[in-house]
C-alpha atoms as a PDB file:
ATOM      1  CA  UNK A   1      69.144  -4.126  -9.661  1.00  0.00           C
ATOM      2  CA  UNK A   2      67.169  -7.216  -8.550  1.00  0.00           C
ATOM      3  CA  UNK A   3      67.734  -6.202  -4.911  1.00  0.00           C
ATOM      4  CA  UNK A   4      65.962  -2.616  -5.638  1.00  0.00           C
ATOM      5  CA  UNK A   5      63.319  -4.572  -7.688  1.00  0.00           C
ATOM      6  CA  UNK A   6      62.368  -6.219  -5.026  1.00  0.00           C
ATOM      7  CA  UNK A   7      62.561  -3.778  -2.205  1.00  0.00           C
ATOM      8  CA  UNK A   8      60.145  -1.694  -4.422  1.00  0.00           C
ATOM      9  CA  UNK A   9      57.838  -3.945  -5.077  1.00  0.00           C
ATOM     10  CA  UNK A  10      55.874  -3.903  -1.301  1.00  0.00           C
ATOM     11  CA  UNK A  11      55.899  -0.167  -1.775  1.00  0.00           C
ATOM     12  CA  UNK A  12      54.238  -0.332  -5.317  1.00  0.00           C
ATOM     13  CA  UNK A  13      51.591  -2.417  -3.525  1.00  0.00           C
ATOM     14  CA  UNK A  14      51.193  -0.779  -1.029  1.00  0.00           C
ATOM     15  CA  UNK A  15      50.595   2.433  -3.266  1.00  0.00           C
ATOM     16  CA  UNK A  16      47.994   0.484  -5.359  1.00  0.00           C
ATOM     17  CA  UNK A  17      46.433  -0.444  -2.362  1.00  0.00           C
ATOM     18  CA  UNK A  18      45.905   3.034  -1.137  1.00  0.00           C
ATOM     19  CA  UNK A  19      44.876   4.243  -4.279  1.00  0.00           C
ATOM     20  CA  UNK A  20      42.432   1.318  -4.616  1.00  0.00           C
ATOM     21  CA  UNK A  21      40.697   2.468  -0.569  1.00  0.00           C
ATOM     22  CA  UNK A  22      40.935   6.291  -2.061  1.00  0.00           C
ATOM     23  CA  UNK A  23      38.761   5.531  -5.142  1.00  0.00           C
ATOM     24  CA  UNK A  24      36.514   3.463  -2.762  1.00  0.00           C
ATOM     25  CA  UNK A  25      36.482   6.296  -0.351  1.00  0.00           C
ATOM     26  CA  UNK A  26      34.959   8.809  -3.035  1.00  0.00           C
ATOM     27  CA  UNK A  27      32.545   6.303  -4.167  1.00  0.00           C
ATOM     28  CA  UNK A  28      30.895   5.762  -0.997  1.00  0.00           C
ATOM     29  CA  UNK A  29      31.040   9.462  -0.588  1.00  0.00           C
ATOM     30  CA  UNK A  30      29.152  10.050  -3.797  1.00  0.00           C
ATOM     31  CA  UNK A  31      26.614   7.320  -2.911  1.00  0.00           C
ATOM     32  CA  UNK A  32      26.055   8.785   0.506  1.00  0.00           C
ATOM     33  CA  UNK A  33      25.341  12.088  -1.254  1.00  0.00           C
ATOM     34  CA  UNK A  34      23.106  10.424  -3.450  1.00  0.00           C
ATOM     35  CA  UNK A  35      21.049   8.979  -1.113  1.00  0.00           C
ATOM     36  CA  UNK A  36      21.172  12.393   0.722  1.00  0.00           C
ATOM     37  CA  UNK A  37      19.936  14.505  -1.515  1.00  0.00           C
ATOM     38  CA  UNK A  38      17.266  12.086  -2.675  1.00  0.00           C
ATOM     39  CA  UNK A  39      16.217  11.952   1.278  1.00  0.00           C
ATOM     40  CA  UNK A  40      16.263  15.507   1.600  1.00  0.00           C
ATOM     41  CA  UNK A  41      14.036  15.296  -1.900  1.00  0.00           C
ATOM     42  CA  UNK A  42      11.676  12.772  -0.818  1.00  0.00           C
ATOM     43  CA  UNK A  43      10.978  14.923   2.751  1.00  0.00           C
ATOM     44  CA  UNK A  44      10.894  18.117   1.084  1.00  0.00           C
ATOM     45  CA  UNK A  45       8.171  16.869  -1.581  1.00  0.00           C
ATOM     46  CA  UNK A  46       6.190  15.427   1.147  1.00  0.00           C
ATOM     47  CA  UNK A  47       6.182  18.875   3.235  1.00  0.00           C
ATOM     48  CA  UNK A  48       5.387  20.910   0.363  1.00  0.00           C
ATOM     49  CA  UNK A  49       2.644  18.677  -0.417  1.00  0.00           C
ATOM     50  CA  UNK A  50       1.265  19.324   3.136  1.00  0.00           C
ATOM     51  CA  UNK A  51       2.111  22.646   3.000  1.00  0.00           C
ATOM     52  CA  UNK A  52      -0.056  23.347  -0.170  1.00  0.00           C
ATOM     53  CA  UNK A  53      -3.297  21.168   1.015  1.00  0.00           C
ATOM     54  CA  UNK A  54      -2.741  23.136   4.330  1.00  0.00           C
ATOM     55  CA  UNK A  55      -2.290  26.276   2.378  1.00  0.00           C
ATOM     56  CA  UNK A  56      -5.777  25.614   0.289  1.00  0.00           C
ATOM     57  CA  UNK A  57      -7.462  24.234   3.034  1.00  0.00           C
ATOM     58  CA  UNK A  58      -7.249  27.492   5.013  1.00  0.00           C
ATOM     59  CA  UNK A  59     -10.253  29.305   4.623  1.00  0.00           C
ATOM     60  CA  UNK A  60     -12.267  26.480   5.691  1.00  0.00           C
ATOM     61  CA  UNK A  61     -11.226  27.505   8.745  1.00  0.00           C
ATOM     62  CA  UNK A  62     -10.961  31.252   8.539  1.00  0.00           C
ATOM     63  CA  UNK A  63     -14.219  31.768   7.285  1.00  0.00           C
ATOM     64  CA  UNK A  64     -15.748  29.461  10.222  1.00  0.00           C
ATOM     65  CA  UNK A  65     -16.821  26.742   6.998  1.00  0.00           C
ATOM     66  CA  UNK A  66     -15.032  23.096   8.871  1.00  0.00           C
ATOM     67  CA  UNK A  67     -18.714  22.071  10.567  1.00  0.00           C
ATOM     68  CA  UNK A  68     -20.337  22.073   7.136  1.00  0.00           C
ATOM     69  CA  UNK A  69     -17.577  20.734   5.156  1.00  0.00           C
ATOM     70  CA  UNK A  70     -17.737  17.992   8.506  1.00  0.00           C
ATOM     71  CA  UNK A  71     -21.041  17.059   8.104  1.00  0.00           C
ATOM     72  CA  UNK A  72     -22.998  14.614   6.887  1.00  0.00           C
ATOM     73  CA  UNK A  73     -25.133  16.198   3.503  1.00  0.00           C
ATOM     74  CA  UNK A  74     -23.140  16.529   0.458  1.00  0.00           C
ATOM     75  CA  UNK A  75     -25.977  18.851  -2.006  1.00  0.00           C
ATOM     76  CA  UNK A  76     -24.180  21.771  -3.018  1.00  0.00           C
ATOM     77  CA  UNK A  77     -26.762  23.288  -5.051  1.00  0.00           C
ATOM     78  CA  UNK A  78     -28.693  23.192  -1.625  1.00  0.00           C
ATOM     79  CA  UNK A  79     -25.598  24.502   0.452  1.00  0.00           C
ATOM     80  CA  UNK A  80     -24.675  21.552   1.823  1.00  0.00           C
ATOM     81  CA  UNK A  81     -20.956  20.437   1.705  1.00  0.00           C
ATOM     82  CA  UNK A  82     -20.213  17.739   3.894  1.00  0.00           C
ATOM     83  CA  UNK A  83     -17.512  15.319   2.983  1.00  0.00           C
ATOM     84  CA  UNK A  84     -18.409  12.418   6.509  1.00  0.00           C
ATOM     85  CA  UNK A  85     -20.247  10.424   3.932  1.00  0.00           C
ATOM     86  CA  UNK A  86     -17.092  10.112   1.425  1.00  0.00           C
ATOM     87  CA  UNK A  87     -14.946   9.272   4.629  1.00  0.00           C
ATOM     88  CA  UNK A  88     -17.375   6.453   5.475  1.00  0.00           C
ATOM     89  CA  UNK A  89     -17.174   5.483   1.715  1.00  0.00           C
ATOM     90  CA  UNK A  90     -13.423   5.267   1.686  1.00  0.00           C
ATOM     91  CA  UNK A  91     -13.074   3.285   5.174  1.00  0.00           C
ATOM     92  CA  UNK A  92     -16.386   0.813   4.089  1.00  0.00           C
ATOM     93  CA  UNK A  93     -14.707   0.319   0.483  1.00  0.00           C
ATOM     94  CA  UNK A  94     -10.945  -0.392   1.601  1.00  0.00           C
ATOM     95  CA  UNK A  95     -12.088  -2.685   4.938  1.00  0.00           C
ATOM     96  CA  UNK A  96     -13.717  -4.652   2.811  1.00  0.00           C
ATOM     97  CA  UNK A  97     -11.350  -5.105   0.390  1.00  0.00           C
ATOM     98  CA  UNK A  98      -9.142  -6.448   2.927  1.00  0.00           C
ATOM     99  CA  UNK A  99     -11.578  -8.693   3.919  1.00  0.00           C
ATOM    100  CA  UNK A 100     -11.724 -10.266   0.785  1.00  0.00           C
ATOM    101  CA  UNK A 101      -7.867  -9.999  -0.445  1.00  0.00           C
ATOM    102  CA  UNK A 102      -6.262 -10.353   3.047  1.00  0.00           C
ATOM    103  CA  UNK A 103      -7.410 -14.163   3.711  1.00  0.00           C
ATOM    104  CA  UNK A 104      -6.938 -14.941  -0.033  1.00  0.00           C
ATOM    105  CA  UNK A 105      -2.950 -13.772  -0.015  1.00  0.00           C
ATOM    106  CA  UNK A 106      -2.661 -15.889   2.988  1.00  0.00           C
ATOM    107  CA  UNK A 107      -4.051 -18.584   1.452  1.00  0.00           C
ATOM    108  CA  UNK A 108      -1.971 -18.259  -1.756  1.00  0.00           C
ATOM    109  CA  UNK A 109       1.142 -18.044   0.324  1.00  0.00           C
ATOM    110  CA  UNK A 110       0.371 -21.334   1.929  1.00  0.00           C
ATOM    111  CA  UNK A 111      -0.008 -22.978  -1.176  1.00  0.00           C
ATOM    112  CA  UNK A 112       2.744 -22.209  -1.957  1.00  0.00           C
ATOM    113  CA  UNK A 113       4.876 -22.618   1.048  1.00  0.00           C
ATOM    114  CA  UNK A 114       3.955 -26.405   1.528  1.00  0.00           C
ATOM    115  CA  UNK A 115      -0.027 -26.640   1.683  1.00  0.00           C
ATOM    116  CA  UNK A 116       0.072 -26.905  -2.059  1.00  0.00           C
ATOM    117  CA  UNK A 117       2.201 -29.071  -4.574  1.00  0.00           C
ATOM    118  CA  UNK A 118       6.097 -27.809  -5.345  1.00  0.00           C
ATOM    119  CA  UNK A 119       5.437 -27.408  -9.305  1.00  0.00           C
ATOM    120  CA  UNK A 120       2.653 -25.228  -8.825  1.00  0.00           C
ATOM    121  CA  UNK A 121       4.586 -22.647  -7.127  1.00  0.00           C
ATOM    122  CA  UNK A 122       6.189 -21.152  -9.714  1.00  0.00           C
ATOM    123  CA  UNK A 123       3.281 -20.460 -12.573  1.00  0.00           C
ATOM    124  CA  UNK A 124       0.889 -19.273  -8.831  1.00  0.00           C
ATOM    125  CA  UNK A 125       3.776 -16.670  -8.448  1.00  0.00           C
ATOM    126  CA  UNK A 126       5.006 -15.840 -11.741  1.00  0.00           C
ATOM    127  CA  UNK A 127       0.821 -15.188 -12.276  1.00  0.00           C
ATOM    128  CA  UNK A 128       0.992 -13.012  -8.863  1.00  0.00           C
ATOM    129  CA  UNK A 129       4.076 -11.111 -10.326  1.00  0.00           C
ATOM    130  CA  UNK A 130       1.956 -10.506 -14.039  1.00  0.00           C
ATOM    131  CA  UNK A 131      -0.972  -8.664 -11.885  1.00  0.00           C
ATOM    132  CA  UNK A 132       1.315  -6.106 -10.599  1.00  0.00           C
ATOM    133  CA  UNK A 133       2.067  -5.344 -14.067  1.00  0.00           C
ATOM    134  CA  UNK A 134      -1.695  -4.500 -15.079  1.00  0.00           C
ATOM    135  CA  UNK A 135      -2.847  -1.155 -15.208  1.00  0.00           C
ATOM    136  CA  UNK A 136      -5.659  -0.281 -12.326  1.00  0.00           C
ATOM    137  CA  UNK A 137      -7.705   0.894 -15.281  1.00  0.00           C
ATOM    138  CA  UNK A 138      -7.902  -2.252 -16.729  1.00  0.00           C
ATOM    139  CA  UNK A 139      -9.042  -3.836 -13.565  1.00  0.00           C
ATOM    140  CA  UNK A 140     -12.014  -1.297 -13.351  1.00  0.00           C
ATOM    141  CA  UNK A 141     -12.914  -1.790 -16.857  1.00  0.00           C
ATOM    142  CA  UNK A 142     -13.027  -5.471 -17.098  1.00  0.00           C
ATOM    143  CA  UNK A 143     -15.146  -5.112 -13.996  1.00  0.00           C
ATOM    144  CA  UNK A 144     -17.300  -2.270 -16.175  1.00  0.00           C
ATOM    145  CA  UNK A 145     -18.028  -5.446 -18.767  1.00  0.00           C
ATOM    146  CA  UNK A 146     -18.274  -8.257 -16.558  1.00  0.00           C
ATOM    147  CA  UNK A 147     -18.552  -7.842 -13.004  1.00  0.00           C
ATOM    148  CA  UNK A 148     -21.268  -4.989 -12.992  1.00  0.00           C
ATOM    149  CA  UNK A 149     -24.128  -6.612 -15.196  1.00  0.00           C
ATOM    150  CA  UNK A 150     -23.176 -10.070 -12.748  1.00  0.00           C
ATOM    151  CA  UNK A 151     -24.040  -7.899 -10.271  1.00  0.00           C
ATOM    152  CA  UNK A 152     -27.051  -6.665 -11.814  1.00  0.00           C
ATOM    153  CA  UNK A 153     -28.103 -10.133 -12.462  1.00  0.00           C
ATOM    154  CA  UNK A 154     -27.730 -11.521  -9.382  1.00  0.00           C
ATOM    155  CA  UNK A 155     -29.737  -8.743  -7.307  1.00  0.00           C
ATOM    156  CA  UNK A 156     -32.003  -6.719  -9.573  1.00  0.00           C
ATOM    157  CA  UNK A 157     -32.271  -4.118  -6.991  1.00  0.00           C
ATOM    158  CA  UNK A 158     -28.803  -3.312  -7.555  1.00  0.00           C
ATOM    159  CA  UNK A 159     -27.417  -1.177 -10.616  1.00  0.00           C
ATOM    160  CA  UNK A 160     -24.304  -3.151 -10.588  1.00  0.00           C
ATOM    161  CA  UNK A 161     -22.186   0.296  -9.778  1.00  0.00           C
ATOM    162  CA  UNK A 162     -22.308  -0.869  -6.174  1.00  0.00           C
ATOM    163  CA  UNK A 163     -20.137  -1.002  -2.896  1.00  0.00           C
ATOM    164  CA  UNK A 164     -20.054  -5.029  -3.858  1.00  0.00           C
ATOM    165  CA  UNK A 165     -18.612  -4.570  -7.431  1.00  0.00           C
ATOM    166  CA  UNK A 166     -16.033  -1.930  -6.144  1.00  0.00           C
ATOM    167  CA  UNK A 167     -14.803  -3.941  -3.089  1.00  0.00           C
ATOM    168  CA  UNK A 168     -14.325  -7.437  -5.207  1.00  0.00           C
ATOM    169  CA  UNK A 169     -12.467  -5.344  -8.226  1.00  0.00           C
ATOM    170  CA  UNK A 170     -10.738  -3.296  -5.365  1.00  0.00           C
ATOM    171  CA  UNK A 171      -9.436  -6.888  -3.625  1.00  0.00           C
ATOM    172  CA  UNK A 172      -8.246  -8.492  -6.887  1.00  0.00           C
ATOM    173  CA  UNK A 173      -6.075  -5.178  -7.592  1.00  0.00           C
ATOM    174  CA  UNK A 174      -4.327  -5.143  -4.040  1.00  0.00           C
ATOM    175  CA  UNK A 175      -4.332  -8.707  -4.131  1.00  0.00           C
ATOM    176  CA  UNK A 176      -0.514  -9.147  -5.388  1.00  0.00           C
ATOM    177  CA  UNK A 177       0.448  -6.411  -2.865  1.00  0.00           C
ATOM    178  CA  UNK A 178      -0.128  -8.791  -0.225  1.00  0.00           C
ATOM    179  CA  UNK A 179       0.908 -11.735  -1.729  1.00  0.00           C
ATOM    180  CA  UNK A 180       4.383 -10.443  -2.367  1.00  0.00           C
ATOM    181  CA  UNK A 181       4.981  -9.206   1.154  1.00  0.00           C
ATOM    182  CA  UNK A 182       3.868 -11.999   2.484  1.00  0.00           C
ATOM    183  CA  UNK A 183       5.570 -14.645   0.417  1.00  0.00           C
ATOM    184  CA  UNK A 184       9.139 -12.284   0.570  1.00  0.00           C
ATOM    185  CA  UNK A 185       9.012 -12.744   5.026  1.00  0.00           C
ATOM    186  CA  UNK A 186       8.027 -16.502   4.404  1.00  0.00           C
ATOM    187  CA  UNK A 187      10.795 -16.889   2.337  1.00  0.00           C
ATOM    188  CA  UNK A 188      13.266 -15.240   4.680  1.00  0.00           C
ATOM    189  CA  UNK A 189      12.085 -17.196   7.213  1.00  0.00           C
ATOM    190  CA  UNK A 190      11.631 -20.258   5.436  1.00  0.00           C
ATOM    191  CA  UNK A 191      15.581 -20.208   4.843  1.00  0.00           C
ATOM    192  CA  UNK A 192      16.326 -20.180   9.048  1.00  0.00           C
ATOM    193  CA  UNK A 193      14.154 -22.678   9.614  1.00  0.00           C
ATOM    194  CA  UNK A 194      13.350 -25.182   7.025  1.00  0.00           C
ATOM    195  CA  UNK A 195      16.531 -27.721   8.110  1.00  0.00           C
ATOM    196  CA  UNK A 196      15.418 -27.834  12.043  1.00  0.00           C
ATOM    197  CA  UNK A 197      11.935 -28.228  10.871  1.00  0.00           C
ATOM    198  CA  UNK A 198      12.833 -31.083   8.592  1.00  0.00           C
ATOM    199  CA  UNK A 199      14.905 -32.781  11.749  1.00  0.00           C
ATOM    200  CA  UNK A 200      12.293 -32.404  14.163  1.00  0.00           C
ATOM    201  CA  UNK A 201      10.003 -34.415  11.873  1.00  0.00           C
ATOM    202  CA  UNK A 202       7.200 -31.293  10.806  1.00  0.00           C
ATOM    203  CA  UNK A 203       5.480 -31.456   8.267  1.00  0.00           C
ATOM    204  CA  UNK A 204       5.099 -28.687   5.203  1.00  0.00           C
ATOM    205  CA  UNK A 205       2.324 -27.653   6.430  1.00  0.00           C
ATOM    206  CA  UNK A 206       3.380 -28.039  10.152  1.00  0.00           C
ATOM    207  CA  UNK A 207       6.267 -26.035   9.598  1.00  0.00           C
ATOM    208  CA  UNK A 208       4.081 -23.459   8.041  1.00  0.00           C
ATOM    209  CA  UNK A 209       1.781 -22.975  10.524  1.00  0.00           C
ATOM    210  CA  UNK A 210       3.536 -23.763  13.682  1.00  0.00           C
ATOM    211  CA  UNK A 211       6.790 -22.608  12.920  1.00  0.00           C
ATOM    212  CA  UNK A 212       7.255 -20.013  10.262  1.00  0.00           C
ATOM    213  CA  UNK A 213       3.693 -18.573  10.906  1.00  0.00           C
ATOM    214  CA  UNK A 214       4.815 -17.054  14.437  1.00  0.00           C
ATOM    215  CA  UNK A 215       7.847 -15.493  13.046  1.00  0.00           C
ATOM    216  CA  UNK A 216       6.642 -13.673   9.727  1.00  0.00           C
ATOM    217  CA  UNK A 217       3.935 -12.188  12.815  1.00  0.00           C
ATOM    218  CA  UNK A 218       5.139  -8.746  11.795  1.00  0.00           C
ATOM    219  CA  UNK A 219       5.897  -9.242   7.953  1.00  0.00           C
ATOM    220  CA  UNK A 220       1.824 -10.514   7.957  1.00  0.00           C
ATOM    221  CA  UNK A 221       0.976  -6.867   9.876  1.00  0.00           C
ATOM    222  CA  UNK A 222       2.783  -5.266   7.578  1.00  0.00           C
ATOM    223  CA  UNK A 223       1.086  -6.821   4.190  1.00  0.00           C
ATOM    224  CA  UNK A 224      -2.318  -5.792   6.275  1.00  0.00           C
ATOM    225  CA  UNK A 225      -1.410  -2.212   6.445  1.00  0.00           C
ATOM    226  CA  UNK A 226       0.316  -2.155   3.125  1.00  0.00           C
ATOM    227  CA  UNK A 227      -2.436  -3.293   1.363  1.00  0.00           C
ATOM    228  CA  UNK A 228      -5.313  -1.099   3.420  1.00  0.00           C
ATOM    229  CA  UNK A 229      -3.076   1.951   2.532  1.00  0.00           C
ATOM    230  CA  UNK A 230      -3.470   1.047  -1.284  1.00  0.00           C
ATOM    231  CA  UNK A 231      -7.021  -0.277  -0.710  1.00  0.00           C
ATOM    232  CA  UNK A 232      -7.877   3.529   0.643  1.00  0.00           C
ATOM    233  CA  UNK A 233      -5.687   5.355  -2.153  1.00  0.00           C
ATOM    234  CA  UNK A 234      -6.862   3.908  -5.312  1.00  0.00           C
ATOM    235  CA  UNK A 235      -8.862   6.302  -7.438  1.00  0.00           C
ATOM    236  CA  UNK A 236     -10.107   4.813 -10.335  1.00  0.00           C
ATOM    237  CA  UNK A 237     -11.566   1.599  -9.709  1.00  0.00           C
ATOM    238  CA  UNK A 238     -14.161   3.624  -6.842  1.00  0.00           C
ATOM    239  CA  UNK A 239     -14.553   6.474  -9.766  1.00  0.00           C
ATOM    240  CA  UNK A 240     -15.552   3.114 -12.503  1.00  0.00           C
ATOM    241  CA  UNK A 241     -17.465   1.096 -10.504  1.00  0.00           C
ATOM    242  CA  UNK A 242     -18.698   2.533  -7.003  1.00  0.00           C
ATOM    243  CA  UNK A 243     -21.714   4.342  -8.269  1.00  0.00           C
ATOM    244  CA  UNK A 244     -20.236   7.977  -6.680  1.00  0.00           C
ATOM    245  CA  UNK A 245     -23.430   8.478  -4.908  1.00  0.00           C
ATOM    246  CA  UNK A 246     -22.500  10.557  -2.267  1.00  0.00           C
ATOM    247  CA  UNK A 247     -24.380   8.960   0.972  1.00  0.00           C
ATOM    248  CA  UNK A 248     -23.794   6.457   3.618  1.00  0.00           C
ATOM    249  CA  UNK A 249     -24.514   2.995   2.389  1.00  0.00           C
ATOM    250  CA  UNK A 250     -26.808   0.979   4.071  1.00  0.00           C
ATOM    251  CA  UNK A 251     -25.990  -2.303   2.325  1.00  0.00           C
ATOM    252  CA  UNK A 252     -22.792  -3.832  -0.182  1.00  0.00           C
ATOM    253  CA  UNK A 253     -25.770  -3.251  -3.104  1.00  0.00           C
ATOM    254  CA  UNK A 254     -25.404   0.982  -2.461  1.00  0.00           C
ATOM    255  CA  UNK A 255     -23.618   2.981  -4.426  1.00  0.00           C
ATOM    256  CA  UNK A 256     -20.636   4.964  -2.460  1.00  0.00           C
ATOM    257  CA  UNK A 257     -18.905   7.552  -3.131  1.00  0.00           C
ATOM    258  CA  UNK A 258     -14.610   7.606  -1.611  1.00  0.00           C
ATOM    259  CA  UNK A 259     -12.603  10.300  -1.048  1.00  0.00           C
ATOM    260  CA  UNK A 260     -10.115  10.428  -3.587  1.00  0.00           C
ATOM    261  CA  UNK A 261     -12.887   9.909  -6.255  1.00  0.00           C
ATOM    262  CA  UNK A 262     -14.559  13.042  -4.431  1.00  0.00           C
ATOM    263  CA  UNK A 263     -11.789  14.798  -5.374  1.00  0.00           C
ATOM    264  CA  UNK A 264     -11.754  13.461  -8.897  1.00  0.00           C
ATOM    265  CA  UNK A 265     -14.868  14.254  -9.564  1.00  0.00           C
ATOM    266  CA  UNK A 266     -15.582  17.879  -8.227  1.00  0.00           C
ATOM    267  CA  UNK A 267     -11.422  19.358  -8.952  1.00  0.00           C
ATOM    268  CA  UNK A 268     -12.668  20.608 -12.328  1.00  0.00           C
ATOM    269  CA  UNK A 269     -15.457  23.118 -10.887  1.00  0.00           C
ATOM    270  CA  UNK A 270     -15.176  26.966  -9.538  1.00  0.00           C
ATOM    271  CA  UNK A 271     -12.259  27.521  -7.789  1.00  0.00           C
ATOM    272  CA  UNK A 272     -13.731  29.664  -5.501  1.00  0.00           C
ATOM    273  CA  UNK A 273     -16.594  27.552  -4.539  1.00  0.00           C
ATOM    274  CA  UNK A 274     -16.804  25.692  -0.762  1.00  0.00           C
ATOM    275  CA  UNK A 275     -17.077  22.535  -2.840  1.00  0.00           C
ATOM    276  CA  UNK A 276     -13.608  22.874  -4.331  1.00  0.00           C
ATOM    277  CA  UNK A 277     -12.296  23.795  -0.788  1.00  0.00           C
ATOM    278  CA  UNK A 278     -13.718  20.698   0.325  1.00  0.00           C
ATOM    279  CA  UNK A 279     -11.458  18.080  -2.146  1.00  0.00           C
ATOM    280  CA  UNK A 280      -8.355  20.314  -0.055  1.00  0.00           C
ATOM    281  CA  UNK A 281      -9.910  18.823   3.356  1.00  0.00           C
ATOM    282  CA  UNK A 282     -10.238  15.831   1.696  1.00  0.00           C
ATOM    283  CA  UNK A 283      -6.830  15.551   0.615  1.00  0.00           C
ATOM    284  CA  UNK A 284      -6.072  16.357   4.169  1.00  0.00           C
ATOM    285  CA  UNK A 285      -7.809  13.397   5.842  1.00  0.00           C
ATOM    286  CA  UNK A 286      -6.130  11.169   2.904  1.00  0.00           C
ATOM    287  CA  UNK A 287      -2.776  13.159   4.061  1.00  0.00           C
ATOM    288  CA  UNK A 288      -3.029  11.913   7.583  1.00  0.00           C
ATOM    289  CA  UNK A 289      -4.215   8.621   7.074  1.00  0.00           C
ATOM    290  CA  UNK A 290      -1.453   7.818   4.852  1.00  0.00           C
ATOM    291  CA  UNK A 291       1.045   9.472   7.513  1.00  0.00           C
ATOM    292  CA  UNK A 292      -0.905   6.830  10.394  1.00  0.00           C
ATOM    293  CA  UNK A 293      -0.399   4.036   8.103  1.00  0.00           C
ATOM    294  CA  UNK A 294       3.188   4.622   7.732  1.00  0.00           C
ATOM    295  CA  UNK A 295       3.775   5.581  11.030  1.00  0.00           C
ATOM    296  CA  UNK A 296       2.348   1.853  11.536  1.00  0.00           C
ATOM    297  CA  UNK A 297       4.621   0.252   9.222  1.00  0.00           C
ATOM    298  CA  UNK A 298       7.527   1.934  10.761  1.00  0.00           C
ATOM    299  CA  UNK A 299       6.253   0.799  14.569  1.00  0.00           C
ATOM    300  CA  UNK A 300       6.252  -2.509  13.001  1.00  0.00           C
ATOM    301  CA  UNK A 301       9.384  -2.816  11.335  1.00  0.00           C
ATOM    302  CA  UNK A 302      11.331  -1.401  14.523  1.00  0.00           C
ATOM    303  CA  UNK A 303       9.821  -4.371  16.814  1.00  0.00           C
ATOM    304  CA  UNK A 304      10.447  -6.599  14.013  1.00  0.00           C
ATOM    305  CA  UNK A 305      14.154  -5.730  14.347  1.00  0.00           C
ATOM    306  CA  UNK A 306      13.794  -6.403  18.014  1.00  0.00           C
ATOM    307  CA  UNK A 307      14.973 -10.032  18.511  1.00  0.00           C
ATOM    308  CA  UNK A 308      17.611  -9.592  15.997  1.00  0.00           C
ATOM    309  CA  UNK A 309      19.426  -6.736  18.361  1.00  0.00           C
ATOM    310  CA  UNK A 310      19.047  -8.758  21.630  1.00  0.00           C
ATOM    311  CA  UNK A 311      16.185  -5.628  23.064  1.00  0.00           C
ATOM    312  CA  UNK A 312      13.007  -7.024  24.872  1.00  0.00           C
ATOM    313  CA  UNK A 313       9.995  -4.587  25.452  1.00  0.00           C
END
């Protein structure tokens, strides 16, 4: 009996064993449908959202209507639909933006990746992390009470609801966007390198900008278009504080009008009216854009991978 004991026991192992892979098997076979059918979700949503801006956006071009909507007068009680101005808002707002909140992220990053002192690091981040929790209302209504009459103070040609107001609000909301990105590829790299910085003698902040600068090239890129993407999507903080004069500014003291609050502000009249077609061509240019930036990101990420793989343009 001890004999058959013990020539059974490799088989009852072995049959755990193989029922242990089996249950694995199945897992990874529901996961991998999972994440299947949420891909197939996540394209289908995105061509059924071009397929209905496409689908509204089609009599602009049947009825021979894309030169005015691409022009440069928006007065529709005069006729006069063009959306150029909005565009110019949009791409004036969000570049400045990341003028402002680009250099700052970097900066916060090297504080606290050796420019600044080690106990700071972790109430700069844990305050990065707590803005990312705030709603973008908030940011456009604190900048309602404090920012705009500043504004107004400061230059009393301005009304306050100016390019200026909007692209300062606009930088402190996207702000944490870049920070995070930034400070996640420092800390990956940070890890490879920080032991054969130490040994060659480099400083914090030589490692930082000599070392670990070079190779987070592509995470940096990335923050950038992250954060212009966002910067050129937000709503609510252009509706709040921009003014929404539709015109091409001539100085940061205009008022501007952006794209998406275009389409805020005119998707509640006639539906039949050339200025509702003209928040679908709208959506459209906001469509493509976002499809460029991610396109971006994606060119990125792929050259990124590049060294890892052993591959050389």
């Amino acid at each position: 009996m001890l004999i058959q004991g013990q020539a059974s026991s490799p088989r009852t192992a072995e049959t755990v064993l193989q029922a242990h892979w089996r249950h694995l098997d199945r897992r990874q076979s529901g996961i991998k449908g999972l994440l299947l059918g949420a891909t197939i979700l996540s394209c289908g949503s995105v061509l059924a959202i071009l397929g209905f801006l496409s689908y509204f956006a089609l009599p602009i071009f049947s009825e021979g209507h894309l030169a005015e909507i691409l022009s440069w007068e928006w007065r529709p009680f005069q006729g006069k639909f063009g959306i150029l101005p909005m565009a110019v808002g949009s791409l004036s707002l969000a570049v400045t933006a990341m003028g402002v909140a680009y250099p700052l992220g970097l900066g916060i990053c090297g504080f606290a990746h050796g420019l600044g002192p080690r106990c700071l690091k972790g109430p700069l981040m844990g305050l990065i992390n707590f803005m990312t929790s705030i709603p973008t209302v908030i940011y456009g209504f604190v900048s309602v009470i404090f920012l705009v009459p500043l504004v107004r103070g400061a230059f009393p040609e301005s009304t306050g609801y100016s390019w200026l107001t909007a692209a300062l609000t606009l930088s402190l909301m996207i702000l944490p966007t870049i920070v995070l990105l930034v400070h996640a590829q420092l800390q990956q790299v940070d890890a490879r390198v920080r032991l054969a910085s130490a040994a060659l003698g480099f400083s914090p902040a030589q490692t930082l900008l000599w070392v670990m600068r070079p190779l987070a090239f592509r995470g940096l890129w990335a923050a950038a278009v992250l954060g212009f993407s966002r910067a050129l999507g937000d709503t609510i903080i252009a509706l709040m504080v921009a003014g929404n004069a539709p015109q091409v500014p001539n100085s940061l003291l205009d008022s501007i009008r952006t794209l998406t609050s275009h389409i805020a502000l005119v998707v509640a009249t006639d539906s039949t009216s050339q200025a509702y077609q003209s928040i679908f061509a709208s959506g459209l240019i906001l469509f493509g854009v976002s499809i460029a930036v991610n396109l971006t990101l994606r060119r990125l990420q792929s050259r990124a991978a590049l060294p890892a793989t052993g591959r050389h343009d």
